[in-house]
N, C-alpha and C. Protein backbone atom coordinates (compact mmCIF):
# COMPACT_ATOMS: atom_id res chain seq x y z
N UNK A 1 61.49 43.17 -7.03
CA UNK A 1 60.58 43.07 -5.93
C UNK A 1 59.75 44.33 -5.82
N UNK A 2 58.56 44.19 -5.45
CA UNK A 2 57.74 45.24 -5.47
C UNK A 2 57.65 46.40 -3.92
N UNK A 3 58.38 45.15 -2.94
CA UNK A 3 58.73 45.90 -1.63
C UNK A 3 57.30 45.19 -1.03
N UNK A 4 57.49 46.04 0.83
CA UNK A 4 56.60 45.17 1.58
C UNK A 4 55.37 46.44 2.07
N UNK A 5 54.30 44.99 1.55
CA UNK A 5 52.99 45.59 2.59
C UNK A 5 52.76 45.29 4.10
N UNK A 6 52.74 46.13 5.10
CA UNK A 6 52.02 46.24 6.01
C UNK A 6 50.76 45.61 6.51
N UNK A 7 50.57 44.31 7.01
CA UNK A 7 49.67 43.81 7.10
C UNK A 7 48.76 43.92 8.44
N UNK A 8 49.27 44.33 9.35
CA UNK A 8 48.99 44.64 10.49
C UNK A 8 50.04 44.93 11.62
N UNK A 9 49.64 45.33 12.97
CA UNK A 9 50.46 45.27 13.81
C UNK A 9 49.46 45.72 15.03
N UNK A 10 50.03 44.63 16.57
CA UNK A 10 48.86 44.78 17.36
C UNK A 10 50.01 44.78 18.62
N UNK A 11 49.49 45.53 19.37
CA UNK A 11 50.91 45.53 20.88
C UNK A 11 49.69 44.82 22.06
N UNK A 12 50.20 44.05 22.70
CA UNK A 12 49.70 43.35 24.07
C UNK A 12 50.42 43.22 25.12
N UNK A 13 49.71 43.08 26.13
CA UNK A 13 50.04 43.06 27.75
C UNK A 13 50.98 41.65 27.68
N UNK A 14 52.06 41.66 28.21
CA UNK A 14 52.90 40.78 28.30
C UNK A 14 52.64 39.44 29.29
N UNK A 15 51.77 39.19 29.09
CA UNK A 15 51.09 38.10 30.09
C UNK A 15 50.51 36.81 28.78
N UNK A 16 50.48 35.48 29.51
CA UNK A 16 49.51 34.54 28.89
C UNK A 16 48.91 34.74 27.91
N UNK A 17 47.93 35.71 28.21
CA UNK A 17 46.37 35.41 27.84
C UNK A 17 46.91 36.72 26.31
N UNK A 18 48.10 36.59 26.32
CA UNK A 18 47.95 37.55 24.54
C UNK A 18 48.40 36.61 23.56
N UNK A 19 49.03 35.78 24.11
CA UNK A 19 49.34 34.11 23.25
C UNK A 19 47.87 33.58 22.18
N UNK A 20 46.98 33.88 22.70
CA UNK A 20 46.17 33.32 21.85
C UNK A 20 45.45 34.77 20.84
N UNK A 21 45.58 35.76 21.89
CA UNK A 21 45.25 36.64 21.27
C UNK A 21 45.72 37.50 19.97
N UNK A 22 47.39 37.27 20.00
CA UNK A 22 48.04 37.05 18.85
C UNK A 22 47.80 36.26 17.81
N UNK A 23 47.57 35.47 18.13
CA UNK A 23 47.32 34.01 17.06
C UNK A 23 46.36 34.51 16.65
N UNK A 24 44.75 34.71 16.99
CA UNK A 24 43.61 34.90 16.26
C UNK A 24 43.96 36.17 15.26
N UNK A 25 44.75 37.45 15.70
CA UNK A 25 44.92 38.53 15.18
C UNK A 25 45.86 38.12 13.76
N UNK A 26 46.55 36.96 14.07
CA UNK A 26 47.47 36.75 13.00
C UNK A 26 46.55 36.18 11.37
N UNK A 27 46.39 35.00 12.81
CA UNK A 27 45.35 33.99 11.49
C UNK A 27 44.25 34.88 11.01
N UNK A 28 43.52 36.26 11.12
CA UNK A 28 42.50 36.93 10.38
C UNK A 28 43.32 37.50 9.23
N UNK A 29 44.55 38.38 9.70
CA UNK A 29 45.19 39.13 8.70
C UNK A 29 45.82 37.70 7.33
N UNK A 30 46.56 36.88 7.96
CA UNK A 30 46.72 35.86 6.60
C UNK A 30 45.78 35.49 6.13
N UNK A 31 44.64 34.71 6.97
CA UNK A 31 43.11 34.33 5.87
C UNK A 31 42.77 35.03 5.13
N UNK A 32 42.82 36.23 5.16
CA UNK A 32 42.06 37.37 4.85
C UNK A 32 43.48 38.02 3.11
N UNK A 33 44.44 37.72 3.86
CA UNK A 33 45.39 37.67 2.39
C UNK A 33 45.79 36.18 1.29
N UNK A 34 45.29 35.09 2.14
CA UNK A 34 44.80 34.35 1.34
C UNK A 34 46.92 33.49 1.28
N UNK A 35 47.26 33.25 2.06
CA UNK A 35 48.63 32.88 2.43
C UNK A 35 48.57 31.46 3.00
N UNK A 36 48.88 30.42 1.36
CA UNK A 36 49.14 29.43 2.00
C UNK A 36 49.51 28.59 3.14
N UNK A 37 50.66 29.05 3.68
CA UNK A 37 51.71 28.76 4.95
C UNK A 37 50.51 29.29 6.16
N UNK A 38 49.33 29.85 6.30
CA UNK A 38 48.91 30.29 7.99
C UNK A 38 49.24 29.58 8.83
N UNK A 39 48.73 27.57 8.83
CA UNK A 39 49.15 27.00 9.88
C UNK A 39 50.23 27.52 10.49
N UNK A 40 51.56 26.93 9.47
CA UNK A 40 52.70 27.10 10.04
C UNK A 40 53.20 28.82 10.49
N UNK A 41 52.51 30.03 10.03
CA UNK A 41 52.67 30.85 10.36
C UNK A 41 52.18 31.06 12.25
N UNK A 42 51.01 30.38 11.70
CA UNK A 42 50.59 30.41 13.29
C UNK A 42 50.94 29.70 14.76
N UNK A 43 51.63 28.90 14.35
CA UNK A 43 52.29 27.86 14.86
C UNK A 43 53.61 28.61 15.45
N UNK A 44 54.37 29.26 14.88
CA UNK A 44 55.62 30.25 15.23
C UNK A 44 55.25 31.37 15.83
N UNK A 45 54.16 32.07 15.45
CA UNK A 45 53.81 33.26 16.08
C UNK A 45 53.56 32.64 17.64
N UNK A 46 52.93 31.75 18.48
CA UNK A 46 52.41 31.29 18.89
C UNK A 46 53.99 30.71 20.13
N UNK A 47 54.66 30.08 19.24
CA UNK A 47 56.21 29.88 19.64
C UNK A 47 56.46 31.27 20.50
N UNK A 48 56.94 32.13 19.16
CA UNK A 48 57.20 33.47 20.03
C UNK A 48 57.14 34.11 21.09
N UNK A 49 55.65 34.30 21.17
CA UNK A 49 54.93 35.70 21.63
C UNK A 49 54.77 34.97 23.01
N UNK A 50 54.90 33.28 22.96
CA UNK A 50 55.27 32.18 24.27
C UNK A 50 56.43 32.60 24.99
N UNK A 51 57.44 32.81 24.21
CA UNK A 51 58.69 32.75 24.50
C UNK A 51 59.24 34.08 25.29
N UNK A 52 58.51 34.84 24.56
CA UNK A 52 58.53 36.75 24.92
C UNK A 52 57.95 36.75 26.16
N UNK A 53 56.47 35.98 26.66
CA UNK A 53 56.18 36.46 27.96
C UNK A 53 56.84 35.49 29.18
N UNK A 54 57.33 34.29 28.46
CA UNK A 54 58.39 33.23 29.33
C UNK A 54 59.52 34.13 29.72
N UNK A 55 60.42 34.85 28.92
CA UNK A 55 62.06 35.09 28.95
C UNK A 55 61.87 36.62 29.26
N UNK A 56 61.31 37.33 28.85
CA UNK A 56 61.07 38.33 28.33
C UNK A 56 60.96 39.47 29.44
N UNK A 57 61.88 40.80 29.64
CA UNK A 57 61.18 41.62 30.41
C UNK A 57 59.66 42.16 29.97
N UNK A 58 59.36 41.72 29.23
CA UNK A 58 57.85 42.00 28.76
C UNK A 58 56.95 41.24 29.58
N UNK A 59 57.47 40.05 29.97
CA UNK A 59 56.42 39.24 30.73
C UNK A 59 56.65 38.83 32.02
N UNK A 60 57.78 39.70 32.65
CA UNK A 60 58.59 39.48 33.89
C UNK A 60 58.58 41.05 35.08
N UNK A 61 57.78 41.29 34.28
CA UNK A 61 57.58 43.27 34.91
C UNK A 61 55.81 43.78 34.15
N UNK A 62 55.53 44.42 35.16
CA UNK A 62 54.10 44.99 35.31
C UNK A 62 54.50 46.35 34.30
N UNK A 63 53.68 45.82 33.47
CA UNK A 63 52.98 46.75 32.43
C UNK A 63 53.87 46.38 31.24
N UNK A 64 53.99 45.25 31.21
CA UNK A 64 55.59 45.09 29.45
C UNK A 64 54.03 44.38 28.34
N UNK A 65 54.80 44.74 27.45
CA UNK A 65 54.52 44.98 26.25
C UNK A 65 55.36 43.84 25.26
N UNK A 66 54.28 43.35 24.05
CA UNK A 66 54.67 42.37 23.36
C UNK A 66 53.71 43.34 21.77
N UNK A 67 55.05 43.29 20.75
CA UNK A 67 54.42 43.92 19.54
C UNK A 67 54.60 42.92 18.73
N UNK A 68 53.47 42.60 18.00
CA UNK A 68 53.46 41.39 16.93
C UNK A 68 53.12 42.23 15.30
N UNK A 69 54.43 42.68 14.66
CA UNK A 69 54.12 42.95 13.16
C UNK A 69 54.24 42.16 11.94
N UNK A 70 53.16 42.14 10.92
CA UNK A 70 53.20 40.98 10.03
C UNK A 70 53.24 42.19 8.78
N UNK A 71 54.17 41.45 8.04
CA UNK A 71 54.44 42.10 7.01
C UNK A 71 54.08 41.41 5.49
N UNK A 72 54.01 41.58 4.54
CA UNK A 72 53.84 41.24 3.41
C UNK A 72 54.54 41.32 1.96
N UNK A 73 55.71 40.36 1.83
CA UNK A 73 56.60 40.70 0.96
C UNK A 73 56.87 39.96 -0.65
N UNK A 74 56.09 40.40 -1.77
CA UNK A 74 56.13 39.45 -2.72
C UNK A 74 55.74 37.82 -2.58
N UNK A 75 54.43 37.45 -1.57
CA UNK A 75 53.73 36.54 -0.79
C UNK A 75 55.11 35.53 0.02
N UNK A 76 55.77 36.70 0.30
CA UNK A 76 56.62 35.80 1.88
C UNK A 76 55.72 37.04 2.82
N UNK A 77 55.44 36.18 3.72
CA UNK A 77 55.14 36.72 5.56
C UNK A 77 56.24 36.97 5.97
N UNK A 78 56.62 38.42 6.62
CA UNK A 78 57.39 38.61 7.67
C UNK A 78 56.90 38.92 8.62
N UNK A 79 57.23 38.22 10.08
CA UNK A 79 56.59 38.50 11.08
C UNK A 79 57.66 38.96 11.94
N UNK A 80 57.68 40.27 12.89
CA UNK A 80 58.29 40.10 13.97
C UNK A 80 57.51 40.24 15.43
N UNK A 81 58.51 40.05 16.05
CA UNK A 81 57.85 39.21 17.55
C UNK A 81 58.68 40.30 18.36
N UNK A 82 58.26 41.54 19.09
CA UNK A 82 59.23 42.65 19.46
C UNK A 82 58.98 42.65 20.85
N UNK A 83 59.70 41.89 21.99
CA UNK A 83 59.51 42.35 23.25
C UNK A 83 60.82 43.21 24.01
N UNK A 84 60.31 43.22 25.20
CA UNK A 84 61.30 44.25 26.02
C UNK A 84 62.35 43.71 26.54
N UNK A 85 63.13 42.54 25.91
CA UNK A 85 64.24 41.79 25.98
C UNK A 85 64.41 41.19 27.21
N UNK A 86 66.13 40.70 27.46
CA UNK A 86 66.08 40.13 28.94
C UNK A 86 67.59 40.60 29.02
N UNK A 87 67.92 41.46 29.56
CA UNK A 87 69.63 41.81 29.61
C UNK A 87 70.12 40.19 30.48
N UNK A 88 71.30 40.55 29.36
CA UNK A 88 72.47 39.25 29.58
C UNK A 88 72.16 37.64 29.19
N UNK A 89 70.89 37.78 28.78
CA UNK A 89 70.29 36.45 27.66
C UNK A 89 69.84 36.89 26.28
N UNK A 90 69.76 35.93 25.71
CA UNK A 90 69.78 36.08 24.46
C UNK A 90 69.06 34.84 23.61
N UNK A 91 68.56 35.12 22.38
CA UNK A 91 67.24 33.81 21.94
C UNK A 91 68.20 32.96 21.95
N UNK A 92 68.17 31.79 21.92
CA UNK A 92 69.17 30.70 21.71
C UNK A 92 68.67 29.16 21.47
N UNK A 93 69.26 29.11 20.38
CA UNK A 93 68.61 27.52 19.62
C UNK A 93 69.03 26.22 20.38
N UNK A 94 68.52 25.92 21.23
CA UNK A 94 69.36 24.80 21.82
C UNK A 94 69.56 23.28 20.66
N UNK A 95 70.78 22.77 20.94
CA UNK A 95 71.45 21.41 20.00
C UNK A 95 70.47 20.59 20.35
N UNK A 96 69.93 19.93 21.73
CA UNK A 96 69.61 19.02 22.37
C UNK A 96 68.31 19.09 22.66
N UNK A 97 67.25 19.55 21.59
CA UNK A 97 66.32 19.50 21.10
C UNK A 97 66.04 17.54 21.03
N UNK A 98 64.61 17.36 22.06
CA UNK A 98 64.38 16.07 21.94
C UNK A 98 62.74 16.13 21.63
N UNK A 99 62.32 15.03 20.70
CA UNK A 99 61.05 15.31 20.26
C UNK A 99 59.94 14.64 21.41
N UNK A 100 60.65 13.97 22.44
CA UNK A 100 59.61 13.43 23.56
C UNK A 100 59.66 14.23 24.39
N UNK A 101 60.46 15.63 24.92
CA UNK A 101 60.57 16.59 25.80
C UNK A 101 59.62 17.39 25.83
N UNK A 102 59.10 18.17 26.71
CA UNK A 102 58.10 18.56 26.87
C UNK A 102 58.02 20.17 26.90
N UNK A 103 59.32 20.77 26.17
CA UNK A 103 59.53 22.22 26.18
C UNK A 103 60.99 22.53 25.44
N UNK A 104 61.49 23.67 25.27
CA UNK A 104 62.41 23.57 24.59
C UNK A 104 62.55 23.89 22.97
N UNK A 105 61.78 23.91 22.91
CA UNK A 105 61.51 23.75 20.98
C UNK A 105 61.17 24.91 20.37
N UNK A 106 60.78 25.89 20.55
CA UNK A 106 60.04 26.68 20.10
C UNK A 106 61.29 27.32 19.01
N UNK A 107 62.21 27.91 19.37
CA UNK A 107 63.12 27.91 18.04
C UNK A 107 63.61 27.45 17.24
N UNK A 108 63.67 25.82 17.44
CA UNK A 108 64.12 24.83 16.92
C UNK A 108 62.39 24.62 15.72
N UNK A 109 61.55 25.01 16.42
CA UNK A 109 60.30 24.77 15.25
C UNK A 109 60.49 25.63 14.00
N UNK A 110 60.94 27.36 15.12
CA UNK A 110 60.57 28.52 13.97
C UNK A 110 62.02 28.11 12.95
N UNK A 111 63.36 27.71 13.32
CA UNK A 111 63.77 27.21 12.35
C UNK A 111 63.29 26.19 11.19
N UNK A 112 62.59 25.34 11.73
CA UNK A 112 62.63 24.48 11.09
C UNK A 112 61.51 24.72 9.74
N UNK A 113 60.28 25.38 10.64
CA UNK A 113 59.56 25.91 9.60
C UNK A 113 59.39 27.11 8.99
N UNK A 114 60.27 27.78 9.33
CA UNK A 114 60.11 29.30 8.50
C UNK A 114 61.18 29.30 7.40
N UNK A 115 61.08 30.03 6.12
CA UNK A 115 62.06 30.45 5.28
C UNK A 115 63.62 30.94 6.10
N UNK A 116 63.39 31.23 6.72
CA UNK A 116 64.23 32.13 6.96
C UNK A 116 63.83 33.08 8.47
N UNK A 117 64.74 33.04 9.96
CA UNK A 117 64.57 33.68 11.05
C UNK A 117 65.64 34.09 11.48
N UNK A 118 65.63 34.96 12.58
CA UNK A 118 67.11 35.34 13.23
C UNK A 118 66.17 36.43 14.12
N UNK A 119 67.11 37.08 14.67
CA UNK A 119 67.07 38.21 16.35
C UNK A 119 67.98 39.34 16.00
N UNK A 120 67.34 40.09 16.87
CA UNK A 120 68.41 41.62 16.88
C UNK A 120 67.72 42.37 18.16
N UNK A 121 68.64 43.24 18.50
CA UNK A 121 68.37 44.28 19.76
C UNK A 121 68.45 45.76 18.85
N UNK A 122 67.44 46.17 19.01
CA UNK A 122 67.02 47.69 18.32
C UNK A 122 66.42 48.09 19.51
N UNK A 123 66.46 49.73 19.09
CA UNK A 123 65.56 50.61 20.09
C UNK A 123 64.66 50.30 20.74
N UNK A 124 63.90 49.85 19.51
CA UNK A 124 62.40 49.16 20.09
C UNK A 124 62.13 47.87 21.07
N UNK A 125 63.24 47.13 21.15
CA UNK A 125 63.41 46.16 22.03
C UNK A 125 63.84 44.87 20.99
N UNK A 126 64.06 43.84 21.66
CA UNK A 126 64.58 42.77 21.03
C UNK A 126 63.36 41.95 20.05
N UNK A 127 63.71 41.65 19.09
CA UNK A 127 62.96 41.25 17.74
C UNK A 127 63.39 40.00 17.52
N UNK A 128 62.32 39.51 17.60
CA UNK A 128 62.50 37.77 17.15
C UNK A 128 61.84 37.96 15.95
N UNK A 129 62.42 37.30 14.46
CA UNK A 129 61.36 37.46 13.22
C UNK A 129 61.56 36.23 12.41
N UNK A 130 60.68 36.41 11.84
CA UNK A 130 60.84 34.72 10.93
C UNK A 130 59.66 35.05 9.59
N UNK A 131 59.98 34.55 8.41
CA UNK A 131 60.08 34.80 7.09
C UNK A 131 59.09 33.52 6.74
N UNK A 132 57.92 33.37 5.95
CA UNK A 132 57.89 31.97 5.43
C UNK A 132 57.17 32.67 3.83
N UNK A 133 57.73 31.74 3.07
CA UNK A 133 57.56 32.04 1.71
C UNK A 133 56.36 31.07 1.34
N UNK A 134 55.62 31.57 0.14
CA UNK A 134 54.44 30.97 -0.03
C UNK A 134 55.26 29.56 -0.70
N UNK A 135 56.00 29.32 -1.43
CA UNK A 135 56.43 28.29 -1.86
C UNK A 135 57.97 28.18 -0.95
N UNK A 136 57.52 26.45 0.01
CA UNK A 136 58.71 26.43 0.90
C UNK A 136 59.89 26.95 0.71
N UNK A 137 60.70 27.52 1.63
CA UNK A 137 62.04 27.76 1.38
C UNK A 137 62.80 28.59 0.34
N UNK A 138 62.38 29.47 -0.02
CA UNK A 138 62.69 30.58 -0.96
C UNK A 138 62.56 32.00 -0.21
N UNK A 139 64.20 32.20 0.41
CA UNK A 139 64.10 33.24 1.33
C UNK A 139 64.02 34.68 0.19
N UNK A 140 63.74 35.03 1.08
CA UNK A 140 63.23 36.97 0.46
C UNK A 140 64.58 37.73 1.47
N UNK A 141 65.15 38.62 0.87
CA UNK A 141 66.21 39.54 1.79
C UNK A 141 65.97 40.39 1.62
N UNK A 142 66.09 40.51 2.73
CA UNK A 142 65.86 42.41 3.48
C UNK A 142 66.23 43.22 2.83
């Protein structure tokens, strides 16, 4: 492996209105690297950075912060999704995922469509990340 490029990284106000603003920042840096998977990249980022200002002391307290880094690894995307966590919760995939429900899904997607995702609590705050390989399902390790 040749190791990972740095494709960007953009920090936003933990509110709504960075949901889309993420997304456009995402979808320039993949168009622009020419990465099959964008839909579905954008589609999870979008999940996320939802989920971060829903759960998130990032989007539950004045002045939080949402960091969106996209990485570039032998053409897998790594993205992480870094907000200011939520003490005593934690991301969680719910079983009872229904496709006529009207919420609920957003991890159950980034599973479904990323190579490869998972969570951690670091310094920097809690990290949601998810992996998609240019050819489905061929995870890349850390």
């Amino acid at each position: 492996m040749k190791g990972s490029e740095l494709l960007g990284h953009i920090s936003l106000p933990g509110d709504a209105a960075s949901v889309p603003q993420a997304r456009r920042y995402v979808r320039d840096l993949l168009e622009a690297a020419g990465h099959p998977r964008t839909d579905d990249a954008l589609l999870l980022v979008t999940e996320l950075v939802s989920n971060a200002v829903r759960h998130s002391d990032s989007g539950r307290q004045p002045g939080g912060t949402i960091t969106v880094i996209i990485m570039n690894r032998d053409g897998t995307i790594l993205i992480d999704v870094v907000d200011e966590g939520s003490p005593g919760a934690a991301p969680e995939l719910r079983s009872d995922v229904r496709t006529d429900c009207g919420g609920g899904r957003g991890l159950w997607l980034v599973r479904e469509l990323s190579t490869s995702w998972g969570w951690r609590d670091d310094p920097a705050g809690r990290v949601v990340w998810f992996q998609i390989a240019e050819n489905d399902r061929e995870p890349v390790h850390a």
